[in-house]
N, C-alpha and C. Protein backbone atom coordinates (compact mmCIF):
# COMPACT_ATOMS: atom_id res chain seq x y z
N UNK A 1 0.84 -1.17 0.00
CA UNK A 1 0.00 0.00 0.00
C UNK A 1 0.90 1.24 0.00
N UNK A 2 0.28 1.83 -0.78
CA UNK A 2 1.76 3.42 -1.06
C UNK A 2 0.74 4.12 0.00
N UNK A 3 1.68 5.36 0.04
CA UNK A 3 1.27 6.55 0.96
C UNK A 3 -0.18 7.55 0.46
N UNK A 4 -0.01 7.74 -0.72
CA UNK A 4 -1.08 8.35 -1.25
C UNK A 4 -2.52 7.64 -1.36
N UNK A 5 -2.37 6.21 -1.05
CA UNK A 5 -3.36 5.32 -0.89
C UNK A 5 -4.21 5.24 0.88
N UNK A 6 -3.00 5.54 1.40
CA UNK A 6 -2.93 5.16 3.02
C UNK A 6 -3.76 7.00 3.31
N UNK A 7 -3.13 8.22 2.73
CA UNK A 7 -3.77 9.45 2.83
C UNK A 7 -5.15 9.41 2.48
N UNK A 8 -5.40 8.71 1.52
CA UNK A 8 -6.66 8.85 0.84
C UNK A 8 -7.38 8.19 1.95
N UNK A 9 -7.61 7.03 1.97
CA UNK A 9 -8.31 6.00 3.35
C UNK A 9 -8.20 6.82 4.51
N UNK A 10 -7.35 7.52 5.31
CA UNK A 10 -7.19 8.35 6.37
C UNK A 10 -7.98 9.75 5.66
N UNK A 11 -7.78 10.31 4.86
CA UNK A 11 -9.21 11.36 4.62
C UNK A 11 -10.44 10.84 4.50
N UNK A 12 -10.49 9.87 3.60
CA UNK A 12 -12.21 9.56 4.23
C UNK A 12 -12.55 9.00 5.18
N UNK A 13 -11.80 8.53 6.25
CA UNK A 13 -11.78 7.85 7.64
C UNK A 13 -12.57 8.90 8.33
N UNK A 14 -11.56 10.35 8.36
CA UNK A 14 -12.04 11.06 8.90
C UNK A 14 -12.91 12.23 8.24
N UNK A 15 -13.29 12.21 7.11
CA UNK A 15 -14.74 13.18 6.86
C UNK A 15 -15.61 12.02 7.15
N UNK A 16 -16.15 10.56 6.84
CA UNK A 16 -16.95 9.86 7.52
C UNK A 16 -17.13 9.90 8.89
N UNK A 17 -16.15 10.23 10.14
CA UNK A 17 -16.33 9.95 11.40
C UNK A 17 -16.75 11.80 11.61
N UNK A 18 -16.40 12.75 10.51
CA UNK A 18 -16.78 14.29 11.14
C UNK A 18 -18.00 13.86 10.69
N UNK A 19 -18.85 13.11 9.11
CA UNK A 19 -20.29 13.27 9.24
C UNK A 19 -20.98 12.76 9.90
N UNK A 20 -20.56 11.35 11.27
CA UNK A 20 -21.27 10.90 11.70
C UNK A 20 -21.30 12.04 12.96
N UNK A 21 -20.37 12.58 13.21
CA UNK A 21 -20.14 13.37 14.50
C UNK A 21 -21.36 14.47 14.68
N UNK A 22 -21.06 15.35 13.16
CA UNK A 22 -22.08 16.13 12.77
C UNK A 22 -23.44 15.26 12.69
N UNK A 23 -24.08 14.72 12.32
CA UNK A 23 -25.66 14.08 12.35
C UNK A 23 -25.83 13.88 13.78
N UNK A 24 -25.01 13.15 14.63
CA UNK A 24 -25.23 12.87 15.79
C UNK A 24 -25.78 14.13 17.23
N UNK A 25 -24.61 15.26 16.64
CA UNK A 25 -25.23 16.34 17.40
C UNK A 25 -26.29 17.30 16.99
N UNK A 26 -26.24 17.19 15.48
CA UNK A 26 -27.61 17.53 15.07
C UNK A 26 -28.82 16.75 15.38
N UNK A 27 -28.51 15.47 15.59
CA UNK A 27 -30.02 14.67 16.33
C UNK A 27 -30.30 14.78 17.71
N UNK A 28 -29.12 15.30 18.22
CA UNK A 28 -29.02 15.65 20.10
C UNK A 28 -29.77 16.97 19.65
N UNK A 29 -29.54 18.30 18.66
CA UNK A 29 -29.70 19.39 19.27
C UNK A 29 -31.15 19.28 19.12
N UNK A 30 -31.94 18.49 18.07
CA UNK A 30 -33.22 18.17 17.81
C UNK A 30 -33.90 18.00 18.57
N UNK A 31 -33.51 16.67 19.45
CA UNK A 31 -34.07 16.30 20.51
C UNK A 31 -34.32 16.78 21.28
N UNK A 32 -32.97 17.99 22.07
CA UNK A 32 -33.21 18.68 22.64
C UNK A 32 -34.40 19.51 22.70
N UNK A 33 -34.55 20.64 21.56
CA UNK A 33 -35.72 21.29 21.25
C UNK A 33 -36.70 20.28 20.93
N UNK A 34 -36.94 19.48 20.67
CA UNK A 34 -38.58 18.49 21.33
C UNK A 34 -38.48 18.57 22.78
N UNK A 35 -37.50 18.36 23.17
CA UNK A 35 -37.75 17.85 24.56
C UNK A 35 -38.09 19.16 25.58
N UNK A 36 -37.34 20.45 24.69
CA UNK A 36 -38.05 21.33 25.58
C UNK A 36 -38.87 22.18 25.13
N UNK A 37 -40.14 21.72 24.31
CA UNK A 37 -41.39 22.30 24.05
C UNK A 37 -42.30 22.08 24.81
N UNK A 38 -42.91 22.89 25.66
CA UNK A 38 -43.86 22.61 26.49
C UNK A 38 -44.98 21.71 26.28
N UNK A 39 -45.93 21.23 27.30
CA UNK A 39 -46.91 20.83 26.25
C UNK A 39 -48.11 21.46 27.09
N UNK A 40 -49.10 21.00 27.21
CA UNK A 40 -50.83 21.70 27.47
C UNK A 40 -50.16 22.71 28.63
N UNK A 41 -50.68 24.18 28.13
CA UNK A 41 -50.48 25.16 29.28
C UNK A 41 -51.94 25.02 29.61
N UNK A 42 -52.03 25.70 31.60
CA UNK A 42 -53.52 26.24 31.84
C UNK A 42 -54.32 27.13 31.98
N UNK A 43 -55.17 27.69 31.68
CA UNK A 43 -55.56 28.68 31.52
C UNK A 43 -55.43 29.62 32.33
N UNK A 44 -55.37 31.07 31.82
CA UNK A 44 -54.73 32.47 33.04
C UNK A 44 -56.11 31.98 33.90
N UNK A 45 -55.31 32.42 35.10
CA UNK A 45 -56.16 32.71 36.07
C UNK A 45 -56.64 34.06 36.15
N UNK A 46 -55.81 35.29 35.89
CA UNK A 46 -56.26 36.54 35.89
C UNK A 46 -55.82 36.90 34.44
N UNK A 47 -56.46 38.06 33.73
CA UNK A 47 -55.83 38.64 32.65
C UNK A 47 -55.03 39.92 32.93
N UNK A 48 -53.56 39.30 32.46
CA UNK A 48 -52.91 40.52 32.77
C UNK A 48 -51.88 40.15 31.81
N UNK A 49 -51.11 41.64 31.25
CA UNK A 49 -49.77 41.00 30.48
C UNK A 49 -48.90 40.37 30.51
N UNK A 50 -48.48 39.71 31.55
CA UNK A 50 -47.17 38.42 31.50
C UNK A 50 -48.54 37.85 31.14
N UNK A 51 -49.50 37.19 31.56
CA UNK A 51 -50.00 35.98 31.51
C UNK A 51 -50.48 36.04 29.76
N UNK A 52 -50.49 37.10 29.32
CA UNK A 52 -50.82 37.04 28.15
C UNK A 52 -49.67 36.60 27.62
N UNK A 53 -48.73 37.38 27.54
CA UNK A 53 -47.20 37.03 26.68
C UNK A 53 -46.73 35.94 26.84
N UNK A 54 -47.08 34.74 27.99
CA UNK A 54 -46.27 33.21 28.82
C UNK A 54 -47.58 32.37 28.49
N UNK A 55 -48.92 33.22 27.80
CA UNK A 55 -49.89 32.20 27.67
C UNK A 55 -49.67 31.39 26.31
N UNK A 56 -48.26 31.53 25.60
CA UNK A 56 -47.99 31.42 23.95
C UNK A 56 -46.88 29.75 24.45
N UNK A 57 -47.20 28.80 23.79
CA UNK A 57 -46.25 27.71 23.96
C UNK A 57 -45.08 28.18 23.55
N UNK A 58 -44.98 28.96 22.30
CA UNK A 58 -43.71 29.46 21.48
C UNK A 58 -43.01 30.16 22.40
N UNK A 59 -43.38 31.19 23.31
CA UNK A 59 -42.93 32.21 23.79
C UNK A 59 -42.18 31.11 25.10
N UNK A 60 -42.75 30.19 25.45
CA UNK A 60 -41.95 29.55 26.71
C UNK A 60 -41.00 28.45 26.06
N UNK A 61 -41.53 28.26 24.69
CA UNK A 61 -40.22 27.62 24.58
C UNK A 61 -38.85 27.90 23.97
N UNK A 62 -38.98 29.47 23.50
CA UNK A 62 -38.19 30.11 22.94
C UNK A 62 -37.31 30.77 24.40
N UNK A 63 -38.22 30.48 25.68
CA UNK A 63 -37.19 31.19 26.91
C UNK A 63 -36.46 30.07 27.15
N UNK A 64 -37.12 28.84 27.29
CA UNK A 64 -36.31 27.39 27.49
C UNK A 64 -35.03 26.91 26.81
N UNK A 65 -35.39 27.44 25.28
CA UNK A 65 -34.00 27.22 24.67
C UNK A 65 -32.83 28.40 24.59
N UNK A 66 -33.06 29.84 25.24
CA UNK A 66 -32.24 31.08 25.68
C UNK A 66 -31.59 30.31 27.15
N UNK A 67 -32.11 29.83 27.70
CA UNK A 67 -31.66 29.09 29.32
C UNK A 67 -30.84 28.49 29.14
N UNK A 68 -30.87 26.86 28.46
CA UNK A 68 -30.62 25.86 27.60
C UNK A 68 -28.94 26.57 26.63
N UNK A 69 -29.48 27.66 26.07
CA UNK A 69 -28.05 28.04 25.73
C UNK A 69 -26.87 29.15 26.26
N UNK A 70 -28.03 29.84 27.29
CA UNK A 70 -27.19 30.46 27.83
C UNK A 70 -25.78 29.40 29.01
N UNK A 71 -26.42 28.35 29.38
CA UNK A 71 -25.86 26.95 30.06
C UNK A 71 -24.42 26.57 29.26
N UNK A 72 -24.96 26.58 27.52
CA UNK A 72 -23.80 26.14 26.96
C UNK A 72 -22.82 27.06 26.61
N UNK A 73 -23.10 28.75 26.54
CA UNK A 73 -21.98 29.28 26.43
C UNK A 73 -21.43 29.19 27.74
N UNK A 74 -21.93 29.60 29.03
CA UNK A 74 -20.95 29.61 30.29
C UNK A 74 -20.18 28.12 30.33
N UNK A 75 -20.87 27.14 30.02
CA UNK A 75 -19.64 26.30 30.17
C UNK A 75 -19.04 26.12 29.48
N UNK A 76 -18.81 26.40 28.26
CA UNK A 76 -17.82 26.22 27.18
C UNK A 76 -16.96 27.93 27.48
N UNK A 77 -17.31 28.71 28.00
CA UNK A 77 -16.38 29.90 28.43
C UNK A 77 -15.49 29.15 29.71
N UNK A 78 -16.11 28.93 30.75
CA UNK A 78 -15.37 28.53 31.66
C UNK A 78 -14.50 27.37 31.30
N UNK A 79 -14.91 26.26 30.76
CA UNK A 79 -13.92 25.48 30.09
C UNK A 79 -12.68 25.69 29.50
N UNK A 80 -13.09 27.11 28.50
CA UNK A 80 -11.92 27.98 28.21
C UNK A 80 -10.96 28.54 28.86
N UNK A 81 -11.76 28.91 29.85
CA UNK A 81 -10.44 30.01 31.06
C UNK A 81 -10.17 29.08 31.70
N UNK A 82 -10.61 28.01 32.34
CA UNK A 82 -9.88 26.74 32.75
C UNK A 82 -8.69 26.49 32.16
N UNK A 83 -8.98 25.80 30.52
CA UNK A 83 -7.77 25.13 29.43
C UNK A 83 -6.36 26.21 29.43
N UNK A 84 -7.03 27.43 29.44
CA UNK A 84 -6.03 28.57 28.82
C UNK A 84 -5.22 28.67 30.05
N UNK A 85 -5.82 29.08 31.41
CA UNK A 85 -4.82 29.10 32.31
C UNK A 85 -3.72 27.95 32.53
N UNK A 86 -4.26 26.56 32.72
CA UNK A 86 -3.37 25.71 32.79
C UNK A 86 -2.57 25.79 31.57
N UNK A 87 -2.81 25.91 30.66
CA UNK A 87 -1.86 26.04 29.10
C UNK A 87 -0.61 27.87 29.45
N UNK A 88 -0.87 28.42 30.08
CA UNK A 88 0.14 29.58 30.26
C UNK A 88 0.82 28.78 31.19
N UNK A 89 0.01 27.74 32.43
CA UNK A 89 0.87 27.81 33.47
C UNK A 89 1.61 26.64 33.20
N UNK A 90 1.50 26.09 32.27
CA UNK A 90 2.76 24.88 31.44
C UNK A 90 4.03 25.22 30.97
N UNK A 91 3.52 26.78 30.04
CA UNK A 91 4.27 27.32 29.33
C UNK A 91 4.74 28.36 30.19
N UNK A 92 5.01 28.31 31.62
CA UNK A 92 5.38 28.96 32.57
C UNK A 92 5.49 30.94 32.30
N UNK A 93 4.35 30.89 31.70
CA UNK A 93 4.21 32.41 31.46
C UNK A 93 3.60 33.19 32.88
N UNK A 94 4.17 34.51 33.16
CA UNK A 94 3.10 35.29 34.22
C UNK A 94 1.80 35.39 34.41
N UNK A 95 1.27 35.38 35.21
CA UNK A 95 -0.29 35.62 35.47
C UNK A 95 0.39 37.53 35.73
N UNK A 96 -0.42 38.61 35.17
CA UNK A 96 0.14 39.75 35.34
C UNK A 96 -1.49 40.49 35.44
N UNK A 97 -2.39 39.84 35.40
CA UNK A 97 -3.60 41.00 35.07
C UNK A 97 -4.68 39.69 35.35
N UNK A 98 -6.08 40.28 36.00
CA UNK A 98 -6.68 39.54 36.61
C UNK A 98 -8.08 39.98 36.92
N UNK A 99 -9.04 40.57 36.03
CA UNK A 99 -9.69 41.23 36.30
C UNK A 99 -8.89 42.59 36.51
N UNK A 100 -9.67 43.61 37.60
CA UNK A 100 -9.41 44.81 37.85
C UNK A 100 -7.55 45.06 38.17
N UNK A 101 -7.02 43.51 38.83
CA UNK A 101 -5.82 43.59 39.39
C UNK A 101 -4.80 43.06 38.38
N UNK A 102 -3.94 44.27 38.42
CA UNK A 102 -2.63 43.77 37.53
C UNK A 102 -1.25 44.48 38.75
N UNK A 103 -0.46 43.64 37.91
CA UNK A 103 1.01 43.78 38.85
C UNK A 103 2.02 44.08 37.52
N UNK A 104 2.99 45.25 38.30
CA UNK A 104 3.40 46.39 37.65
C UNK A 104 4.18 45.45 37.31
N UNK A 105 4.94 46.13 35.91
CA UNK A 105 5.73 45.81 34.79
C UNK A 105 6.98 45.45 35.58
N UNK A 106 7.95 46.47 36.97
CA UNK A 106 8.95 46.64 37.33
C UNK A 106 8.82 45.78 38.46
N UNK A 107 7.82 45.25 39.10
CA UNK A 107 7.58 43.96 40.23
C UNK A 107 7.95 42.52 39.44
N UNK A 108 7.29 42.59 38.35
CA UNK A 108 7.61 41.14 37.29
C UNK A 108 8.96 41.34 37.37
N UNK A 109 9.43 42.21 36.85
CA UNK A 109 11.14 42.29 36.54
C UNK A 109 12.11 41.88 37.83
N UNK A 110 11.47 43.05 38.49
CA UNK A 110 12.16 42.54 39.90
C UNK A 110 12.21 41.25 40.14
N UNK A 111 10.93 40.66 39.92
CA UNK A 111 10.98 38.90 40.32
C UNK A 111 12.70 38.05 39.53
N UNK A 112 11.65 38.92 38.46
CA UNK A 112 12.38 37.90 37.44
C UNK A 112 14.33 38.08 37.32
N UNK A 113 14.45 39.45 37.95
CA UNK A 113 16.46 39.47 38.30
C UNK A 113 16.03 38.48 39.91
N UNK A 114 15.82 38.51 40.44
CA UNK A 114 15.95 37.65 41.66
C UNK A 114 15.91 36.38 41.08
N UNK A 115 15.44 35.41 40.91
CA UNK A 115 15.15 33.87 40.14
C UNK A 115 15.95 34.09 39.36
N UNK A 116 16.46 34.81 38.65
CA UNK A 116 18.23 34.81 37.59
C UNK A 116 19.52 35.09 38.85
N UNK A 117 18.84 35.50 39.95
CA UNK A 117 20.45 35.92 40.63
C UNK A 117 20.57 34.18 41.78
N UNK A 118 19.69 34.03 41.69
CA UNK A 118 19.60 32.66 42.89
C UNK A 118 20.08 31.46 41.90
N UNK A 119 19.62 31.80 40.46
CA UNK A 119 20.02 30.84 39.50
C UNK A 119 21.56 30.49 39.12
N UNK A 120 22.14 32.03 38.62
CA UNK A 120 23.41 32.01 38.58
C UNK A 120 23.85 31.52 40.10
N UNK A 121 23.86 32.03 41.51
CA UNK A 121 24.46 31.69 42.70
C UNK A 121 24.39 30.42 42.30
N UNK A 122 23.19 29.31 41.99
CA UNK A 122 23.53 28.08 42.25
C UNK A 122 24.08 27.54 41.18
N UNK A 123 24.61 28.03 40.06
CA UNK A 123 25.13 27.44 38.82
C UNK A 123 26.67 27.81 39.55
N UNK A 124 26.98 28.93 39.93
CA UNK A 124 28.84 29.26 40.24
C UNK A 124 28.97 28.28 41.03
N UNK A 125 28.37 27.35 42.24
CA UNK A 125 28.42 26.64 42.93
C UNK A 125 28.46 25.53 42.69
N UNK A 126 27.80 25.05 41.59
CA UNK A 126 27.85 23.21 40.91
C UNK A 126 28.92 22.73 41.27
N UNK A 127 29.83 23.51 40.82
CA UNK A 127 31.24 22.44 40.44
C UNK A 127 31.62 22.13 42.51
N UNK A 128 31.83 23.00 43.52
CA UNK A 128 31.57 22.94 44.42
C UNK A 128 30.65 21.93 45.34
N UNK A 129 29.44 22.02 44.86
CA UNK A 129 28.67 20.98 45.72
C UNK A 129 28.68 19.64 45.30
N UNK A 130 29.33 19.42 44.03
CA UNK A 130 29.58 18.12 43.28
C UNK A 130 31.02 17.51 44.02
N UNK A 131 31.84 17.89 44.08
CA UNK A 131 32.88 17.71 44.29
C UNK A 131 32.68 17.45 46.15
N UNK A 132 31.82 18.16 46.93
CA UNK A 132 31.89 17.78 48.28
C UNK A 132 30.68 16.49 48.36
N UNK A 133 30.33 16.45 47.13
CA UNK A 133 29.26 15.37 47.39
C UNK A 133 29.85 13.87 46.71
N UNK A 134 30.99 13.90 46.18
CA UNK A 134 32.20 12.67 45.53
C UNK A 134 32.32 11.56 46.84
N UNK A 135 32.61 12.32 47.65
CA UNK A 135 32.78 10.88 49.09
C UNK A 135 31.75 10.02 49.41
N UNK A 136 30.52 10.75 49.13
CA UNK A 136 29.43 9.55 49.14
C UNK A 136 29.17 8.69 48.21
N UNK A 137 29.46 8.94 46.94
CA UNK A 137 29.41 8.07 46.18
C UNK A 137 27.85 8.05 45.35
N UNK A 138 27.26 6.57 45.36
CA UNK A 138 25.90 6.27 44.72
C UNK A 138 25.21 6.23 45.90
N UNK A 139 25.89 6.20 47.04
CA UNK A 139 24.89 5.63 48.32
C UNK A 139 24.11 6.60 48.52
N UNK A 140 22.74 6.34 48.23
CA UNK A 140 21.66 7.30 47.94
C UNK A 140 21.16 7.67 49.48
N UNK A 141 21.29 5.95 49.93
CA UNK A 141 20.52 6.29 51.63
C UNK A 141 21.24 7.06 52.89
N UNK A 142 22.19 7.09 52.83
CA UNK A 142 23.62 7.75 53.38
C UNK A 142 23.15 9.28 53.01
N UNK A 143 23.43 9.80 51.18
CA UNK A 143 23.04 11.08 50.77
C UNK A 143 21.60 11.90 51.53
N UNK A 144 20.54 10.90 51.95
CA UNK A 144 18.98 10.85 52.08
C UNK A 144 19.31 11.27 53.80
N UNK A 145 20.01 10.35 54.22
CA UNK A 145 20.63 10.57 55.68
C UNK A 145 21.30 11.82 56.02
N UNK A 146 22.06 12.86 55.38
CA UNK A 146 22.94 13.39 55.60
C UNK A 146 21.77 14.69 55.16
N UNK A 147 20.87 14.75 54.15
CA UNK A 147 20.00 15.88 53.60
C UNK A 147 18.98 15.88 52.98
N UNK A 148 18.24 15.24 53.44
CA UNK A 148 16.71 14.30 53.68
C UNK A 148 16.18 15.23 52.56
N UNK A 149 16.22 16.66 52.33
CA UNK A 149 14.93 18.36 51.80
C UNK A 149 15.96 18.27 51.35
N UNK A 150 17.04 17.34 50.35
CA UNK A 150 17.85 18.09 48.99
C UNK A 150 16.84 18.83 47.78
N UNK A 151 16.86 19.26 47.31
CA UNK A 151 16.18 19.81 46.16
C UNK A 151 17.40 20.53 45.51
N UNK A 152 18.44 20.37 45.36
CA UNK A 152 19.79 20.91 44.44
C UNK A 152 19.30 20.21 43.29
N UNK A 153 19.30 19.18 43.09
CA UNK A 153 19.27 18.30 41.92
C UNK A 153 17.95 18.81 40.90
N UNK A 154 16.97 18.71 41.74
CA UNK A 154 15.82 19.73 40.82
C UNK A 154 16.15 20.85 40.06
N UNK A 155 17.03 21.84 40.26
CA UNK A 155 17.28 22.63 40.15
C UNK A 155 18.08 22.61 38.84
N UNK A 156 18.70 21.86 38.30
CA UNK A 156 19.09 21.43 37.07
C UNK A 156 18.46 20.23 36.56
N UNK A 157 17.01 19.88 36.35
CA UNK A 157 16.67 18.78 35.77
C UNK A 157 15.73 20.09 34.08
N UNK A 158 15.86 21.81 34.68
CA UNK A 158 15.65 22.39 33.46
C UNK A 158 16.33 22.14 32.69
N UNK A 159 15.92 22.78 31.30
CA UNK A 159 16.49 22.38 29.87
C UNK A 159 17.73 23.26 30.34
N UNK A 160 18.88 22.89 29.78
CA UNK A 160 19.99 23.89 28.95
C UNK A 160 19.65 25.21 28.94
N UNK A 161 18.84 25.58 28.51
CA UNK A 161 18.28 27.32 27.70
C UNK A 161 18.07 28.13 29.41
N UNK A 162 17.75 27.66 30.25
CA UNK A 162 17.40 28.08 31.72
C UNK A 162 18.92 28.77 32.26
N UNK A 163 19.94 27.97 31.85
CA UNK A 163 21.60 28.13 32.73
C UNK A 163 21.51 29.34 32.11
N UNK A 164 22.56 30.47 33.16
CA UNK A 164 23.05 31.75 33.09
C UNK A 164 23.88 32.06 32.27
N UNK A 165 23.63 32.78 31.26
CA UNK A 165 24.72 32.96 30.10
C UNK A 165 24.48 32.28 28.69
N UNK A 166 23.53 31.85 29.00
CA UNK A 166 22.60 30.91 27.56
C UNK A 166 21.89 31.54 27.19
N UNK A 167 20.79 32.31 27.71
CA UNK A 167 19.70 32.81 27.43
C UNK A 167 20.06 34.36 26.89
């Protein structure tokens, strides 16, 4: 089987599985609107204008499906600001603005020479804490014994591009 054979079968794989996708939620959104058409309203008790305007099946089921979708934009918004935040906070970008609250341009900075000056301190030091850490050897439980809260080693499991003088 060549490639242009294998492309072809993989495009109609998938426009067949988008038209079943598509019919399927077109028969959900159908259903939906049956399902929320009212059925026998009862008669006003008093005559007055809501009861006139809510005495229309159309009119209550045209509020049912405004409800119904107002439901699906908030959760497909919140879904969004959900996805998006965790997706900055992967891509280890700032949170800087937040609604009404944002944090000044020269506070970020500030952060950000501090976390470069603690970075470089512990990069001039490698060759140092490697070399006093040679007598122990592999013996991990000894190392575990001697500095139970190491977290040095974390500290270089970043990429390359992180070390001082790279970037």
């Amino acid at each position: 089987m060549n490639s242009n054979t294998t492309r072809s079968a993989r495009r109609a794989a998938s426009t067949a599985l988008a038209a079943i996708l598509f019919a399927l939620t077109a028969a959900g959104v159908a259903a939906l609107c049956a399902a929320l058409f009212p059925g026998r309203l009862p008669g006003p008790q008093q005559v007055h204008v809501v009861n006139l305007v809510f005495d229309s099946r159309a009119v209550i089921w045209a509020a049912r499906l405004l409800l119904v979708s107002a439901a699906v934009v908030l959760a497909v918004g919140g879904a969004f600001v959900v996805a998006s935040t965790v997706v900055r906070m992967r891509n280890g970008d700032w949170l800087r603005r937040a609604g009404p609250f944002e944090v000044s341009e020269a506070r970020v900075a500030a952060l950000k020479d501090e976390v470069h000056l603690w970075r470089s301190a512990a990069y001039d030091f490698r060759d140092d804490v490697e070399y006093l850490r040679e007598p122990f050897g592999d013996n991990d439980e000894l190392n575990q014994e001697v500095n139970p809260d190491d977290d040095y080693d974390k500290l270089w499991s970043h990429e390359a591009a992180d070390e001082p003088g790279t970037a």
